[in-house]
Protein backbone atom coordinates (compact mmCIF):
# COMPACT_ATOMS: atom_id res chain seq x y z
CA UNK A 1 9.42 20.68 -21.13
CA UNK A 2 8.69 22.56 -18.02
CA UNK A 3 9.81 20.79 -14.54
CA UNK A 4 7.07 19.36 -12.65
CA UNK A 5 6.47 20.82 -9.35
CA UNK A 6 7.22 18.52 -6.37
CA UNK A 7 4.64 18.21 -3.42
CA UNK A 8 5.72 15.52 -1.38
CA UNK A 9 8.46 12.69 -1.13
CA UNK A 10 8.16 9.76 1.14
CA UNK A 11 10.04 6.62 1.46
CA UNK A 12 8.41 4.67 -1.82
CA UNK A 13 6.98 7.71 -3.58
CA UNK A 14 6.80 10.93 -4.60
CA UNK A 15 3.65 13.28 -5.33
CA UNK A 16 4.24 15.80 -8.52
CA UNK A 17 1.76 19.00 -9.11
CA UNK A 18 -1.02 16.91 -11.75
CA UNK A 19 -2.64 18.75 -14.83
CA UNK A 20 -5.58 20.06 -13.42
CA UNK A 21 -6.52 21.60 -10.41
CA UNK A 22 -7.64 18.52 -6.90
CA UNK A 23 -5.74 16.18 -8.56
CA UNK A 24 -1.38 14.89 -8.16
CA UNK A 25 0.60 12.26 -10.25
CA UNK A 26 1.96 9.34 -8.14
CA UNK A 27 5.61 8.50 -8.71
CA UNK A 28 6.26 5.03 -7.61
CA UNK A 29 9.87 4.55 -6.45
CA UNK A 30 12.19 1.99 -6.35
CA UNK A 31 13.57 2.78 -2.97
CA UNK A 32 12.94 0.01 -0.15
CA UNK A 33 13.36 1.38 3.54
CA UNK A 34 12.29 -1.14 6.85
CA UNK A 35 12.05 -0.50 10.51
CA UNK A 36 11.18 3.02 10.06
CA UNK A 37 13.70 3.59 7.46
CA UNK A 38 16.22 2.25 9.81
CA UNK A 39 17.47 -0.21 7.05
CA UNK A 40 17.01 0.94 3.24
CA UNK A 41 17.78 -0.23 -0.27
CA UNK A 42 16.54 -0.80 -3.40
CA UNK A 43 14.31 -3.30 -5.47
CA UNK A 44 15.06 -2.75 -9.28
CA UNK A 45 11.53 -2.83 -10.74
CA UNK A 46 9.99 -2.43 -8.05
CA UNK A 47 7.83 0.95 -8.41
CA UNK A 48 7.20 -0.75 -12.02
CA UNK A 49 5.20 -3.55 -10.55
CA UNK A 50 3.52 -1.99 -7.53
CA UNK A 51 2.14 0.56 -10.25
CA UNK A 52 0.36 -1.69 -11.81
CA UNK A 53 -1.05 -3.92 -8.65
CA UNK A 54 -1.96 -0.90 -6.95
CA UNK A 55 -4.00 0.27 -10.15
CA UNK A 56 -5.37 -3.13 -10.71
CA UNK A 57 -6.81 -3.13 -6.99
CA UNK A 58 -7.67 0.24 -6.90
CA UNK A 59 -10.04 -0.21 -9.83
CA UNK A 60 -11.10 -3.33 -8.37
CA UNK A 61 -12.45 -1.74 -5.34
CA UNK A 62 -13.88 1.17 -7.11
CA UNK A 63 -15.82 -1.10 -8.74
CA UNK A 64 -17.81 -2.87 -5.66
CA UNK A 65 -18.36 0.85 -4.43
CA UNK A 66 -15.03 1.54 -2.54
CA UNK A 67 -14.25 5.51 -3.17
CA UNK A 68 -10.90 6.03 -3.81
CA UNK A 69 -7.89 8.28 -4.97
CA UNK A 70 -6.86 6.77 -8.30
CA UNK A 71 -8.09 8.08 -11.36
CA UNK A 72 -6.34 6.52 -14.04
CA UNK A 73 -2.64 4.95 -14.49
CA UNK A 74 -0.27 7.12 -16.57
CA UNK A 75 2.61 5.07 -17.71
CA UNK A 76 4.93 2.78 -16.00
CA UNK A 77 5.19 4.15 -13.17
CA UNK A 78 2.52 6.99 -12.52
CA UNK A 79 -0.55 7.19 -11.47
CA UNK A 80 -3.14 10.52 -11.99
CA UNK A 81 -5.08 10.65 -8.53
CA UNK A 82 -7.07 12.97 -6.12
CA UNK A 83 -5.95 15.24 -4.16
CA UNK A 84 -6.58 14.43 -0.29
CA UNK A 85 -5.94 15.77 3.09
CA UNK A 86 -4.00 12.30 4.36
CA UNK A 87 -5.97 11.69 7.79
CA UNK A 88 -2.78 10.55 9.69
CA UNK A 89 -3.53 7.22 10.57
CA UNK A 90 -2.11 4.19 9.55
CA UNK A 91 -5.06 1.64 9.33
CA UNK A 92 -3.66 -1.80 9.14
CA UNK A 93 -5.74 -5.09 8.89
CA UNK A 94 -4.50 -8.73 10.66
CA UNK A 95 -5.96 -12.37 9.48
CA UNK A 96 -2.85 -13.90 11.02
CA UNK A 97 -0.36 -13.11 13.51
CA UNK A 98 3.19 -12.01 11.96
CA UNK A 99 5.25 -9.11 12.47
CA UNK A 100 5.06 -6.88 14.90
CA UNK A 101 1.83 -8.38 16.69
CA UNK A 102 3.83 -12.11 17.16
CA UNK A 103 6.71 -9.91 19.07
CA UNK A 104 4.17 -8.01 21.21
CA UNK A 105 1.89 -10.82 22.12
CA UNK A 106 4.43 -13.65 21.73
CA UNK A 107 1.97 -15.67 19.17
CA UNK A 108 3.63 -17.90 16.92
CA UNK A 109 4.00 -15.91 13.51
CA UNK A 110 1.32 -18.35 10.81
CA UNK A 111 -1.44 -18.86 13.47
CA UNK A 112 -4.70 -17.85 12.10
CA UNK A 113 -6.40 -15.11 14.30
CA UNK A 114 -10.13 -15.62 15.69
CA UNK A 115 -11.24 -12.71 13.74
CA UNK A 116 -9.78 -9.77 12.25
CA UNK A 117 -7.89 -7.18 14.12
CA UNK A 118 -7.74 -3.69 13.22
CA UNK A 119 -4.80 -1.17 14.43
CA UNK A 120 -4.16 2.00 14.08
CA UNK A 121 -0.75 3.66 13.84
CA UNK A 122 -0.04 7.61 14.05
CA UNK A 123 1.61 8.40 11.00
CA UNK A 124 4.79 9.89 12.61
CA UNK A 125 8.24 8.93 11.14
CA UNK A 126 10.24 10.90 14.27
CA UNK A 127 8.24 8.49 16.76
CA UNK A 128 8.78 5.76 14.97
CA UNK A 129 5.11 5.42 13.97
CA UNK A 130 3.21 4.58 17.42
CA UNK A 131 0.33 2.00 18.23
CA UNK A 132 -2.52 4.29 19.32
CA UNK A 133 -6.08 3.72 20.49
CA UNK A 134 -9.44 4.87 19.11
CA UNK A 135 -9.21 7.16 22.21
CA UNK A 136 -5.52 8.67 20.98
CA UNK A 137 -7.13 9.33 17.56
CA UNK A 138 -10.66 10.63 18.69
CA UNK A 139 -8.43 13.43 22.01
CA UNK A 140 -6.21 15.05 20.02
CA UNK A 141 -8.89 15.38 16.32
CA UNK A 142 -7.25 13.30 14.14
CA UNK A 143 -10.43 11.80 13.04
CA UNK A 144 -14.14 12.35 13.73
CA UNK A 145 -16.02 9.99 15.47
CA UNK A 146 -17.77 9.79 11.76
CA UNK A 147 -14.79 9.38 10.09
CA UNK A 148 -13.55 6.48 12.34
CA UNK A 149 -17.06 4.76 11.52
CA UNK A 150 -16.38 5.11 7.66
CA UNK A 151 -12.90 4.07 7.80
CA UNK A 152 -13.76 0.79 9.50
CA UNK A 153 -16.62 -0.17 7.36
CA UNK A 154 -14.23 1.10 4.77
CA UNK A 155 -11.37 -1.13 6.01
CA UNK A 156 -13.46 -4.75 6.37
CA UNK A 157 -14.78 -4.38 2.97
CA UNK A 158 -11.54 -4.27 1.39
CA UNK A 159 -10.34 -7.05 3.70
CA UNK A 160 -13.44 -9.14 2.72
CA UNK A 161 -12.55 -8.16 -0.84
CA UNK A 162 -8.80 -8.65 -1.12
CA UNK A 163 -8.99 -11.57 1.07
CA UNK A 164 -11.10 -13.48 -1.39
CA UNK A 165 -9.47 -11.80 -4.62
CA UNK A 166 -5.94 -13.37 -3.09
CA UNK A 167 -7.13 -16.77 -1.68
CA UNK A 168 -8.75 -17.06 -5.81
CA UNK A 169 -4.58 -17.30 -6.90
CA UNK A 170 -3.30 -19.33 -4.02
CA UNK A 171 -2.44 -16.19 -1.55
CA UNK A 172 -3.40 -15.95 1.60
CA UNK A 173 -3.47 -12.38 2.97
CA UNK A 174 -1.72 -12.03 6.62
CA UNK A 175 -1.83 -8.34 6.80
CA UNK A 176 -1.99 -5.14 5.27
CA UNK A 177 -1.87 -1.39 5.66
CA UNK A 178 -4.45 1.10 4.24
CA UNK A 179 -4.13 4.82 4.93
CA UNK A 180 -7.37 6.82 4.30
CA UNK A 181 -7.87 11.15 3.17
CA UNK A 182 -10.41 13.91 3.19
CA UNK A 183 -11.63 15.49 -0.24
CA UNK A 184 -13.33 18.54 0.19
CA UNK A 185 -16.50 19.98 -1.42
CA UNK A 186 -17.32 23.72 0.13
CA UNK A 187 -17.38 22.92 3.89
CA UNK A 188 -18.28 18.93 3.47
CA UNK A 189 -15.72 16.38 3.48
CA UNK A 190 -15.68 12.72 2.62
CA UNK A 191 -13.32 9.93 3.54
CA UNK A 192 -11.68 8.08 0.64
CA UNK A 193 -9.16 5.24 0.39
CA UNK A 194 -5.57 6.73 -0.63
CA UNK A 195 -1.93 5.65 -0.75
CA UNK A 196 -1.43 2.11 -2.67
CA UNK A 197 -2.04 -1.84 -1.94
CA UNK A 198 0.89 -3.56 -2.96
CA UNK A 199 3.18 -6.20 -1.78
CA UNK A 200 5.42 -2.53 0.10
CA UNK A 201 2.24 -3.06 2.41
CA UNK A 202 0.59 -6.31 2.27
CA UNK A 203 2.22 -9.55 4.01
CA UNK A 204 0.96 -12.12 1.03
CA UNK A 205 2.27 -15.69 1.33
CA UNK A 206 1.78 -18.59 -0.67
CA UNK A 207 -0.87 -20.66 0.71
CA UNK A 208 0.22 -24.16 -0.17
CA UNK A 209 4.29 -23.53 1.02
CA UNK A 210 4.13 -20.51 3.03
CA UNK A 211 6.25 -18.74 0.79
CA UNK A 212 6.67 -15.00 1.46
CA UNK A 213 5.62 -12.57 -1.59
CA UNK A 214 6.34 -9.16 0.12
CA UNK A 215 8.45 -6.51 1.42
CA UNK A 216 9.28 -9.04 3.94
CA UNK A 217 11.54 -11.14 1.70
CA UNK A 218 13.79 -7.59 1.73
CA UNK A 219 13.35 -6.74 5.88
CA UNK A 220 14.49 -10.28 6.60
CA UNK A 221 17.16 -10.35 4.01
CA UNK A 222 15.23 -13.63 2.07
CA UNK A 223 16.41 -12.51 -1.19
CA UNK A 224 14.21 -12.67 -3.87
CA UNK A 225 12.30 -9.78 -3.49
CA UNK A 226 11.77 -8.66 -6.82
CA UNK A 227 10.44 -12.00 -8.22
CA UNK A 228 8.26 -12.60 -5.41
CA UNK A 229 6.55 -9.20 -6.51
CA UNK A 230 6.65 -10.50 -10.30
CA UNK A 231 4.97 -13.65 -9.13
CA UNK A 232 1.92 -11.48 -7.43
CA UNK A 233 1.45 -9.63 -10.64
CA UNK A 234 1.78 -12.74 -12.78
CA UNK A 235 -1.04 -14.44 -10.36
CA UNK A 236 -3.30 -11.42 -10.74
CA UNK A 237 -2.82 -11.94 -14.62
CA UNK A 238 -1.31 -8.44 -15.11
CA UNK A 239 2.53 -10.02 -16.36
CA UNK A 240 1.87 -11.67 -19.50
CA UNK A 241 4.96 -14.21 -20.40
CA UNK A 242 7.94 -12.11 -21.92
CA UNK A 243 7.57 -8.90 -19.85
CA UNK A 244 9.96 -9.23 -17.62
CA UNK A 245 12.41 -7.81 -20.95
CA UNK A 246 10.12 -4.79 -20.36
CA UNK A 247 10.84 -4.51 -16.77
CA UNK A 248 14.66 -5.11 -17.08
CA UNK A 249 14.64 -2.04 -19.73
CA UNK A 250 12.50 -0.15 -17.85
CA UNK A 251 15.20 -0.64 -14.82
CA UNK A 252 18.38 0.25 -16.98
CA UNK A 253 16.63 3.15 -18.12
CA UNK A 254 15.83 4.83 -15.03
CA UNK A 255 19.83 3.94 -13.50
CA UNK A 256 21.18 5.63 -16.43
CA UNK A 257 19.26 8.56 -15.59
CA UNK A 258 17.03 8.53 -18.70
């Protein structure tokens, strides 16, 4: 079998050359980094499970209108998707203060926001990804002025969305990360949603106990992390009882080096 061609690598995936031309396959890794990378590890299963939520939302959102990347989920731990131009923003979405926004405004982490904040992060791992302003993105042409417009109407539906798709399984949705890429047709260009949702970029806690179900359980060395992503995927109904066999083998598989 001929070697696929690598595009890209980043810290939880990696792109591969896909069968026909505009489109890439999306490996989902196991590799767990924090604080830019500054701590890193791994979640056995991981890539496994974020596969499938990322598909299941994807397809979700495609189908109240959102445009997106993902065409159709391959195996395990693949997606077939669109090729993009990655606009190189970080969007990310706040119903509640954690994180980094409790540490900058020194508001108790849990404490429900007014309304919903959006950020936006330049997409720079040397600088440590930096807070910037509509005014950073719109001076140095990062986005249009159009763009920006699409990517926030963009970004509230799929808050509205997720929010009430979570809150239906006892989840309530802190924050969460959406990054956002240009597909071209002659000279025009449209924005589409890219990347994944998972728990790698949502904060999802249990809404009864508080519970974290995220990426957070690994940057704040909770333990846990890999059945608090099981227990998203078993809330969204996409774990029936008995797969986590599936999972392990899947796991032993890939350290062996199948």
């Amino acid at each position: 079998m001929a070697r696929r061609r690598q595009i890209y690598e980043g810290k939880a995936k990696i792109l591969y050359e896909g069968p026909e031309p505009g489109t890439l396959i999306q490996y989902f890794k196991d590799d767990a980094t924090a604080f830019n990378a500054q701590k890193k590890g791994t979640i056995s299963g991981k890539g496994v499970l974020n596969n499938r939520i990322s598909e299941h939302v994807f397809t979700l959102l495609g189908q109240i209108g959102v445009p997106t990347h993902f065409i159709r989920r391959l195996n395990m731990r693949e997606q077939l998707i669109r090729q993009v131009e990655i606009i190189p923003i970080e969007v990310v979405l706040r119903n509640v203060a954690a994180g980094t926004l409790s540490k900058r405004l020194g508001i108790e982490e849990g404490t429900q926001l007014p309304r919903t904040i959006i950020e936006y992060y330049y997409k720079d791992d040397a600088l440590g990804d930096p807070l910037v302003s509509e005014e950073h993105i719109a001076c140095f042409g990062w986005a249009s002025q159009d763009e920006m417009h699409d990517i926030q109407d963009m970004a509230i539906r799929v808050n509205d969305f997720l929010s009430g798709l979570f809150a239906g399984i006892g989840i309530r949705l802190v924050d969460f990360k959406l990054e956002f890429g240009r597909i071209w047709d002659n000279d025009y260009s449209r924005v589409i949603l890219a990347d994944e949702i998972s728990p790698d970029g949502c904060r999802l806690w249990d809404a009864e106990t508080g519970e974290k179900l995220d990426k957070d359980r690994f940057r704040r060395d909770l333990g846990g992390e890999v059945e608090a992503y099981q227990e998203v995927a078993r809330r969204l109904g996409l774990m029936p009882e008995g797969e986590n066999a599936v999972l392990d083998l899947e796991s032993h598989r890939k350290r062996r080096g199948r």
